[in-house]
PDB file of N, CA and C in Angstrom:
ATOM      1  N   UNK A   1     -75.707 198.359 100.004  1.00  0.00           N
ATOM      2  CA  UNK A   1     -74.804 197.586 100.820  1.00  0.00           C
ATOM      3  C   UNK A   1     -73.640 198.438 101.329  1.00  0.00           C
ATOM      4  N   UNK A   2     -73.253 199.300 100.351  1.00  0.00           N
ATOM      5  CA  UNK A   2     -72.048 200.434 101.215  1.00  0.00           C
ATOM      6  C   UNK A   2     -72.522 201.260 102.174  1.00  0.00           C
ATOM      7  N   UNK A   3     -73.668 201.199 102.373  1.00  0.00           N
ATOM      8  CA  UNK A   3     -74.365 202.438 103.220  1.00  0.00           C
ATOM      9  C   UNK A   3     -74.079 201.459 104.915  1.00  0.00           C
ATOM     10  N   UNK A   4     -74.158 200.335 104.416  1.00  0.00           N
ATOM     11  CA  UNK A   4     -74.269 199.504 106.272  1.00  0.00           C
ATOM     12  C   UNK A   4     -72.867 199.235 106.317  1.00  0.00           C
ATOM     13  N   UNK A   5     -72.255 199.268 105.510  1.00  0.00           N
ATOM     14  CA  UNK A   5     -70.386 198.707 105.865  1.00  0.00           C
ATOM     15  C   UNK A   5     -70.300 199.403 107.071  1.00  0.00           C
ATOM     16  N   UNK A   6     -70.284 200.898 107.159  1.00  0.00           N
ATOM     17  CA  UNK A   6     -69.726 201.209 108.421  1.00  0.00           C
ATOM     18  C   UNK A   6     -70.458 200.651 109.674  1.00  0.00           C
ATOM     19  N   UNK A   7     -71.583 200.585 109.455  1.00  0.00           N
ATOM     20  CA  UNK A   7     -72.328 200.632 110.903  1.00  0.00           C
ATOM     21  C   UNK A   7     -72.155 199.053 111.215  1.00  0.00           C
ATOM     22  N   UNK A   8     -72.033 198.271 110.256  1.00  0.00           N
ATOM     23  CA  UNK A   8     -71.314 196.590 110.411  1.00  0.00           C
ATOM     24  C   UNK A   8     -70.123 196.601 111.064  1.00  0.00           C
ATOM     25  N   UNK A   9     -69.388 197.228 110.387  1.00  0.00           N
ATOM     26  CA  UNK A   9     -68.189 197.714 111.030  1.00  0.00           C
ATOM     27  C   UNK A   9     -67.609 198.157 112.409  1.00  0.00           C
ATOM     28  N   UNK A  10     -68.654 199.168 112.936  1.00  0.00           N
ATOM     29  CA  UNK A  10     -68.795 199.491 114.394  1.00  0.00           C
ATOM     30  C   UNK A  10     -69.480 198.305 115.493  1.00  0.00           C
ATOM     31  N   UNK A  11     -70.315 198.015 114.274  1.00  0.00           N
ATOM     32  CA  UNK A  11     -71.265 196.787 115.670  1.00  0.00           C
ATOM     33  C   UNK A  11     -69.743 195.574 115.769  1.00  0.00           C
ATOM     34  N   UNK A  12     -69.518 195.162 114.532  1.00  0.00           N
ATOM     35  CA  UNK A  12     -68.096 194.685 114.642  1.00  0.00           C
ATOM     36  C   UNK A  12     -67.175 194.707 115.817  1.00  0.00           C
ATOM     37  N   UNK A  13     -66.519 196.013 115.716  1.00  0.00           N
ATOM     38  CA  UNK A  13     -65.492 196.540 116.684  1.00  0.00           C
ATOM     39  C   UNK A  13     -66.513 196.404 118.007  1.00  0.00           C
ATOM     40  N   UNK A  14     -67.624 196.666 118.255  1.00  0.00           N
ATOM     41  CA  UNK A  14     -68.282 196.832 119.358  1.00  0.00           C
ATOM     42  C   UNK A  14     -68.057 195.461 119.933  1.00  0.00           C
ATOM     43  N   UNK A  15     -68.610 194.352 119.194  1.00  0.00           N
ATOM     44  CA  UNK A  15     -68.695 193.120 119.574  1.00  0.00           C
ATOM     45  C   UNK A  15     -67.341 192.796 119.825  1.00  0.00           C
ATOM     46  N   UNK A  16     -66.690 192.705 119.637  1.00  0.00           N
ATOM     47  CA  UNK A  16     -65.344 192.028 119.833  1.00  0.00           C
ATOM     48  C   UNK A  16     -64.736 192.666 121.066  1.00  0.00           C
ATOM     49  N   UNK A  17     -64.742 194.242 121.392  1.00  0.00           N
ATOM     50  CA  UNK A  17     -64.713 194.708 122.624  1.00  0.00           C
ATOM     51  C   UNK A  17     -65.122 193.880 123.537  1.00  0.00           C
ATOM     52  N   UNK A  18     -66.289 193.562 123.493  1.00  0.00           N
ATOM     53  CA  UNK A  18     -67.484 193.238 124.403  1.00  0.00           C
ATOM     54  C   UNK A  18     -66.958 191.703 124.840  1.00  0.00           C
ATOM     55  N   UNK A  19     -66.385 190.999 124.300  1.00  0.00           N
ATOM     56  CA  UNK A  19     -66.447 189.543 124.083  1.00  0.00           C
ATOM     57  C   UNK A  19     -65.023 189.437 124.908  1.00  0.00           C
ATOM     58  N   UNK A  20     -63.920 190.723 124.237  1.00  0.00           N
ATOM     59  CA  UNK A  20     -62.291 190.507 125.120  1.00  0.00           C
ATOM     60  C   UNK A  20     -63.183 190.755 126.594  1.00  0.00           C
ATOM     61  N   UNK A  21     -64.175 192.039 126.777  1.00  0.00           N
ATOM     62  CA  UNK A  21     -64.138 192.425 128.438  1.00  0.00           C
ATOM     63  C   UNK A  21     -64.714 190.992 129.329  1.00  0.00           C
ATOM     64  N   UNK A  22     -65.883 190.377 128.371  1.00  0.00           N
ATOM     65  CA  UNK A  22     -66.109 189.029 129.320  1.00  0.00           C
ATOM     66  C   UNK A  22     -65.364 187.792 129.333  1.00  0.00           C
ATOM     67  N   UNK A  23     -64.738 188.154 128.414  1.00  0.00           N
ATOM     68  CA  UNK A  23     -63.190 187.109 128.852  1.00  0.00           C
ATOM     69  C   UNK A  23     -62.399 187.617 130.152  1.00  0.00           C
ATOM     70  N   UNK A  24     -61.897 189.007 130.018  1.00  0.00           N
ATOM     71  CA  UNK A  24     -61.036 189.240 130.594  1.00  0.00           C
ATOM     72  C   UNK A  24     -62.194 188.859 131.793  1.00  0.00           C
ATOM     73  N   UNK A  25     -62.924 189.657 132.491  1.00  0.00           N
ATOM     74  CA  UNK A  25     -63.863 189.542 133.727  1.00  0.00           C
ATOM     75  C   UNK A  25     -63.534 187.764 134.081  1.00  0.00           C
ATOM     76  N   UNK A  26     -63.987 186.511 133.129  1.00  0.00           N
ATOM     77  CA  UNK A  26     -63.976 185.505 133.727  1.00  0.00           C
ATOM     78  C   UNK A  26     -62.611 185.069 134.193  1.00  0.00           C
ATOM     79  N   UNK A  27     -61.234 185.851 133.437  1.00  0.00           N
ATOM     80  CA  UNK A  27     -60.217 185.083 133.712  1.00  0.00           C
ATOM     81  C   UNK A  27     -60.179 185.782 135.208  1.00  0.00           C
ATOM     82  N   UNK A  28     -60.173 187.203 135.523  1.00  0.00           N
ATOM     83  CA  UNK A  28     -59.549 187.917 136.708  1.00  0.00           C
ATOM     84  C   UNK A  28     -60.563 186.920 138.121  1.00  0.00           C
ATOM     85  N   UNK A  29     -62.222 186.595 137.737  1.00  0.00           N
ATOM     86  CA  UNK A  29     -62.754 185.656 138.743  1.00  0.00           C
ATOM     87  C   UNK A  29     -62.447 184.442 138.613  1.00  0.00           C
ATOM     88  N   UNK A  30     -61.485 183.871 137.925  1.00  0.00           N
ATOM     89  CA  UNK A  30     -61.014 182.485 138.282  1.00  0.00           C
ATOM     90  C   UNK A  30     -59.538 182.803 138.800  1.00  0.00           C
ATOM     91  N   UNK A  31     -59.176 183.902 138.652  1.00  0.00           N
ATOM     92  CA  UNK A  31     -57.487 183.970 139.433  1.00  0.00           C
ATOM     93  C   UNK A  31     -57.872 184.874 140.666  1.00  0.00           C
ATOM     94  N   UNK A  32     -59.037 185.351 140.901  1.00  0.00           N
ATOM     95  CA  UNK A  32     -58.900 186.391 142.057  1.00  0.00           C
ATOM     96  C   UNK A  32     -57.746 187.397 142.214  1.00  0.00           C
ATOM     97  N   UNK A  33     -57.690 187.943 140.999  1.00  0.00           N
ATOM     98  CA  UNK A  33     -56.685 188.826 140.983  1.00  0.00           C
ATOM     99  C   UNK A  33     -57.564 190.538 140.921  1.00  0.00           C
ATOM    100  N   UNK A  34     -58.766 190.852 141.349  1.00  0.00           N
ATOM    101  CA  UNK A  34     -59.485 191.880 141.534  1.00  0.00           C
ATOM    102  C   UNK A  34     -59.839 192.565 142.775  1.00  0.00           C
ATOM    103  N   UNK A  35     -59.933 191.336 143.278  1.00  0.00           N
ATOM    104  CA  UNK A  35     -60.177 192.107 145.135  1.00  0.00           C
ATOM    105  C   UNK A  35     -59.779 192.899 145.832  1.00  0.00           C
ATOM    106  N   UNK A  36     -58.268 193.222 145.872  1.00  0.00           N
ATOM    107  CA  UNK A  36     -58.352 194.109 147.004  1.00  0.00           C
ATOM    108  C   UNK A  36     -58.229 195.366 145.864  1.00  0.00           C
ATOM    109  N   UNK A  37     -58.025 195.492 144.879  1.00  0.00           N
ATOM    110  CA  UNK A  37     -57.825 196.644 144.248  1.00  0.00           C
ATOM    111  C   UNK A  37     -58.856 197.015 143.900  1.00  0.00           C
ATOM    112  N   UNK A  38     -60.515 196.065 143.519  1.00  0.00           N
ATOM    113  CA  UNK A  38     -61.421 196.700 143.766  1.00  0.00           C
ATOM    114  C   UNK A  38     -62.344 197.733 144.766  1.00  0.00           C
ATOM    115  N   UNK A  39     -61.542 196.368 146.282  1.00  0.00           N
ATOM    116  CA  UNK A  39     -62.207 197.006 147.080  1.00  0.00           C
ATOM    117  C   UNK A  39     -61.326 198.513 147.585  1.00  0.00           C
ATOM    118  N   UNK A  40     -60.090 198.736 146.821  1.00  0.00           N
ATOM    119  CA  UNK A  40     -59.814 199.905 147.193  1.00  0.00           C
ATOM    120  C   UNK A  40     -60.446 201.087 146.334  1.00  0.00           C
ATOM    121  N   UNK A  41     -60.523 201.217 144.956  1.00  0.00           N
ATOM    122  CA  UNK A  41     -61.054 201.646 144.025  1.00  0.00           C
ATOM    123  C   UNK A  41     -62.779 202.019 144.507  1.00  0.00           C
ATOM    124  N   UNK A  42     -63.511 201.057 145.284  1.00  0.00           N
ATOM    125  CA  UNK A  42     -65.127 201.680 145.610  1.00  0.00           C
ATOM    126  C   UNK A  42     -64.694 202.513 146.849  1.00  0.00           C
ATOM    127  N   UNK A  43     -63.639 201.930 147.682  1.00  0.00           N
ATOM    128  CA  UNK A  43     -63.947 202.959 149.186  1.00  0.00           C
ATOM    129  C   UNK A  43     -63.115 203.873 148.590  1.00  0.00           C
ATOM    130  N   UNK A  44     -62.390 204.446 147.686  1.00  0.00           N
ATOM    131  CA  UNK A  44     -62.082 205.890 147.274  1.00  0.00           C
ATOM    132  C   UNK A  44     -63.253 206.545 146.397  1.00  0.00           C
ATOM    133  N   UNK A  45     -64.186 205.696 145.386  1.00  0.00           N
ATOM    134  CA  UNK A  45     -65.505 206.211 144.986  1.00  0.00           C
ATOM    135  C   UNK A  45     -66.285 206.716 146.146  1.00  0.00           C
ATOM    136  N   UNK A  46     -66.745 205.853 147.500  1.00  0.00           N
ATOM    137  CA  UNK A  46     -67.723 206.256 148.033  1.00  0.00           C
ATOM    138  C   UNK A  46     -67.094 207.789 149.174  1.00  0.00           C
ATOM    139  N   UNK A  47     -65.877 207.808 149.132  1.00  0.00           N
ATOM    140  CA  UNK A  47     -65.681 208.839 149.894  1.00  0.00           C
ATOM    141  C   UNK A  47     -65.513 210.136 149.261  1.00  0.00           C
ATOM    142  N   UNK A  48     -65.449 209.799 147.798  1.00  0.00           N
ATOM    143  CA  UNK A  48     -65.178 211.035 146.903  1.00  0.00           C
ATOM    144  C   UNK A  48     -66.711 211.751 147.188  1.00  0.00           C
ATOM    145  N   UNK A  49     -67.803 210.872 146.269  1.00  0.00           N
ATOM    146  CA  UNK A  49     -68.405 211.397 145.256  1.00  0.00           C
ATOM    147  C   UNK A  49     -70.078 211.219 146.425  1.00  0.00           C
ATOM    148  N   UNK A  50     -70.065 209.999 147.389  1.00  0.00           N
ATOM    149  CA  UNK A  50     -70.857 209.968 148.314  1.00  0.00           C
ATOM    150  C   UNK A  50     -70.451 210.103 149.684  1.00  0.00           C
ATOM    151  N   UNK A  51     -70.254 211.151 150.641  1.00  0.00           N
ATOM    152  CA  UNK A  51     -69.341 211.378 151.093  1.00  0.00           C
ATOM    153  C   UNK A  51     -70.394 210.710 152.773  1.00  0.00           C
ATOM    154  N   UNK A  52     -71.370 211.412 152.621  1.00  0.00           N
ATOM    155  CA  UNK A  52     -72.490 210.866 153.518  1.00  0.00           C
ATOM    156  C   UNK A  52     -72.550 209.756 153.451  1.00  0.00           C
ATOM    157  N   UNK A  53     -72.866 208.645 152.619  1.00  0.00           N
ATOM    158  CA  UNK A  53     -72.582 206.742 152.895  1.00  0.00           C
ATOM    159  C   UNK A  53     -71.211 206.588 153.531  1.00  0.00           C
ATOM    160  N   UNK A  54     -70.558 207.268 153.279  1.00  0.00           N
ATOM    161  CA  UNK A  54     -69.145 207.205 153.270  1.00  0.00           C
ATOM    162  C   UNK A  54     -68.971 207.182 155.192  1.00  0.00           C
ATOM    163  N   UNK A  55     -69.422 208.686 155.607  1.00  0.00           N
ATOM    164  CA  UNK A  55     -69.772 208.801 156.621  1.00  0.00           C
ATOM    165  C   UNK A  55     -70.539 208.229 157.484  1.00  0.00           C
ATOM    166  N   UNK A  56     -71.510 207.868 157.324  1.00  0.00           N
ATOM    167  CA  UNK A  56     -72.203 206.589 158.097  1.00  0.00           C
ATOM    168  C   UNK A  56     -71.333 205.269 157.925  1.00  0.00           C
ATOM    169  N   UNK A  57     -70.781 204.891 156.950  1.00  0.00           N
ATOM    170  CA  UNK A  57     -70.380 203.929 157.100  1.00  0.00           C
ATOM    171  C   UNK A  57     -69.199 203.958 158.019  1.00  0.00           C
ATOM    172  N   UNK A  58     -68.719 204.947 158.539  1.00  0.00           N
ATOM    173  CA  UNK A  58     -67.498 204.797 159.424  1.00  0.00           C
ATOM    174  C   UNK A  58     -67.880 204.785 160.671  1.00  0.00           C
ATOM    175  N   UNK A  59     -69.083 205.596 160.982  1.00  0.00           N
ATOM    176  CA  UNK A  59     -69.882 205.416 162.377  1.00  0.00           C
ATOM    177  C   UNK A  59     -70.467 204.073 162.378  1.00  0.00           C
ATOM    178  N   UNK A  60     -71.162 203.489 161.501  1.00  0.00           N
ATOM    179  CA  UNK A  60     -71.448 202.061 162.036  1.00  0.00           C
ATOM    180  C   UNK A  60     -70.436 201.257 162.994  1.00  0.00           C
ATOM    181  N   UNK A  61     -69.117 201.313 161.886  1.00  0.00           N
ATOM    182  CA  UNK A  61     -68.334 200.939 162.047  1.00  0.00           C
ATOM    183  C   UNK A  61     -67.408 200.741 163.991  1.00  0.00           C
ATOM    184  N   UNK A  62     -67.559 202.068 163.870  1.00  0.00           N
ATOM    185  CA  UNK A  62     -67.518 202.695 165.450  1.00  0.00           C
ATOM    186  C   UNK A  62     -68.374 201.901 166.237  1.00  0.00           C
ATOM    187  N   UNK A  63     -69.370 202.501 166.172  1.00  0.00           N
ATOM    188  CA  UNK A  63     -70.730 202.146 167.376  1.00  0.00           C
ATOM    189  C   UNK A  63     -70.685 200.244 167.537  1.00  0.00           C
ATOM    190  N   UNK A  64     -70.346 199.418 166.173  1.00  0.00           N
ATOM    191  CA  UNK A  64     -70.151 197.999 166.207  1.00  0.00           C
ATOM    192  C   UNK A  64     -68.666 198.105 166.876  1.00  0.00           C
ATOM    193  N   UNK A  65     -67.971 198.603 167.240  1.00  0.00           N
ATOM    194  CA  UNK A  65     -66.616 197.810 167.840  1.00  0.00           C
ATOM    195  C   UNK A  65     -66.859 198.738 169.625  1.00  0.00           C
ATOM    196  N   UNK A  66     -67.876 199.550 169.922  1.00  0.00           N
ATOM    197  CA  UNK A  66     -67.959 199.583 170.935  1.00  0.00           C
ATOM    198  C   UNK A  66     -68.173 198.691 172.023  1.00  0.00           C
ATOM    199  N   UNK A  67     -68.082 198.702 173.336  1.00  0.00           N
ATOM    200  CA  UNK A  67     -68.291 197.542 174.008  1.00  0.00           C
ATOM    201  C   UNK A  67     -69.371 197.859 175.034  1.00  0.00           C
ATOM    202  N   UNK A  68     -70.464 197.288 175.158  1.00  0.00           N
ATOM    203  CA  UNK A  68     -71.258 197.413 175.907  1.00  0.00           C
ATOM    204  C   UNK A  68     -70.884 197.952 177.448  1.00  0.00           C
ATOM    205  N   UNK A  69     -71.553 198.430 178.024  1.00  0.00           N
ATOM    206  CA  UNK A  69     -70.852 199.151 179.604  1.00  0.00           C
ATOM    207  C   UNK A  69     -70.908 198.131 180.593  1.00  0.00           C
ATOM    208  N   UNK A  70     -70.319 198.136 181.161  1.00  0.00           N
ATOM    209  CA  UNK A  70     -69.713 197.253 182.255  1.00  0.00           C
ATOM    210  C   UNK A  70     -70.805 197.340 183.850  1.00  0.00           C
ATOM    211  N   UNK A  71     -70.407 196.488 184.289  1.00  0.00           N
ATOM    212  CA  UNK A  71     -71.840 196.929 185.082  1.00  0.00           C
ATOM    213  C   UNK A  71     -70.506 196.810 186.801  1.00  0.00           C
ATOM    214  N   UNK A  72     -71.490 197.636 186.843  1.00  0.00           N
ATOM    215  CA  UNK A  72     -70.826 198.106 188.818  1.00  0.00           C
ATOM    216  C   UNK A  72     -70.249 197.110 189.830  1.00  0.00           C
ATOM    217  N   UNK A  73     -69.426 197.529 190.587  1.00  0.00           N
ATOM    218  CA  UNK A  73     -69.063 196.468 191.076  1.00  0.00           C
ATOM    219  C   UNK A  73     -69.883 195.911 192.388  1.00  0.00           C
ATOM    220  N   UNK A  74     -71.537 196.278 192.233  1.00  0.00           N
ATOM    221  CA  UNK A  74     -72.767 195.686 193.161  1.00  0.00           C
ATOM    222  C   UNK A  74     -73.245 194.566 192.173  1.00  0.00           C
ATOM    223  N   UNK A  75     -73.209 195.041 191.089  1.00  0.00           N
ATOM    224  CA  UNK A  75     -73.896 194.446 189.996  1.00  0.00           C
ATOM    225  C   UNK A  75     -74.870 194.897 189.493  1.00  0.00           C
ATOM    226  N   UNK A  76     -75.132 196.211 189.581  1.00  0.00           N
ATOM    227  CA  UNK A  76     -76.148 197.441 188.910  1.00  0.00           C
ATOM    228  C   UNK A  76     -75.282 198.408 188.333  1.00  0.00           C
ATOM    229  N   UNK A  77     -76.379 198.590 186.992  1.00  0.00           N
ATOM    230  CA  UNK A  77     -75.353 199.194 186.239  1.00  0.00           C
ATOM    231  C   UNK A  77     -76.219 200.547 186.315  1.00  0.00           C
ATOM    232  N   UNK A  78     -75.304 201.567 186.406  1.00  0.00           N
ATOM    233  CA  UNK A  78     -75.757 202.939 186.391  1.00  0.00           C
ATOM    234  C   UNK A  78     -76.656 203.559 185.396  1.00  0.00           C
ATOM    235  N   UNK A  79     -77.387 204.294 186.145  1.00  0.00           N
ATOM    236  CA  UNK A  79     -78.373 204.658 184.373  1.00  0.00           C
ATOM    237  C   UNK A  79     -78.220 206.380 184.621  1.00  0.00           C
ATOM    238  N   UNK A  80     -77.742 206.600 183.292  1.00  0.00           N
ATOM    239  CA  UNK A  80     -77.906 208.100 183.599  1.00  0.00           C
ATOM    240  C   UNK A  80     -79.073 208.723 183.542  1.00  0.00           C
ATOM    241  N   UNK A  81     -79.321 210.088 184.251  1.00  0.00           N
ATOM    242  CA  UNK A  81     -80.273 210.472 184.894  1.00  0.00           C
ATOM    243  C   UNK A  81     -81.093 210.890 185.936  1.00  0.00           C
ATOM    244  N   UNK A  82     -80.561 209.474 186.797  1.00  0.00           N
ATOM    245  CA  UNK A  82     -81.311 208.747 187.845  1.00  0.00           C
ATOM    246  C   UNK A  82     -79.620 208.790 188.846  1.00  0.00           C
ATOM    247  N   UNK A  83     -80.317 209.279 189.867  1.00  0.00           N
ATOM    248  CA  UNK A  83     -79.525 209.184 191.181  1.00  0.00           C
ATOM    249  C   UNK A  83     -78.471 208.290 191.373  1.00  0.00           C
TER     250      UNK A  83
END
């Protein structure tokens, strides 16, 4: 029986860790007190450590707030290439 005290002991301390973090987790999603500091915390992960997602994700970003081209004032829109 003295041989498992410790390892009782650790699963112990383990469990009780485990039990404050899903407390804490449910209280911060019933106060919404995580959001923007999460979402600052991943976009400094993805630009660190994935720098390429990181990078596409700013060109999406781009190419979606572009605005489609405007068309002539005949009402044909120019195509490049072509005369």
């Amino acid at each position: 029986m003295s041989a498992l005290l410790p390892a009782l002991i650790v699963f112990g301390c383990l469990a009780a860790v485990m039990g404050f973090f899903a407390w804490l987790a449910r209280v911060i999603r019933r106060h919404g007190g995580a959001g923007g500091g999460v979402g600052a915390a991943l976009a400094a992960y993805e630009e660190a450590f994935r720098a390429t997602s990181h990078a596409s994700h700013h060109e999406i970003q781009a190419q979606a707030e572009r605005k489609a081209p405007a068309d002539s004032p005949d009402g044909w829109r120019r195509r490049r290439g072509k005369g």
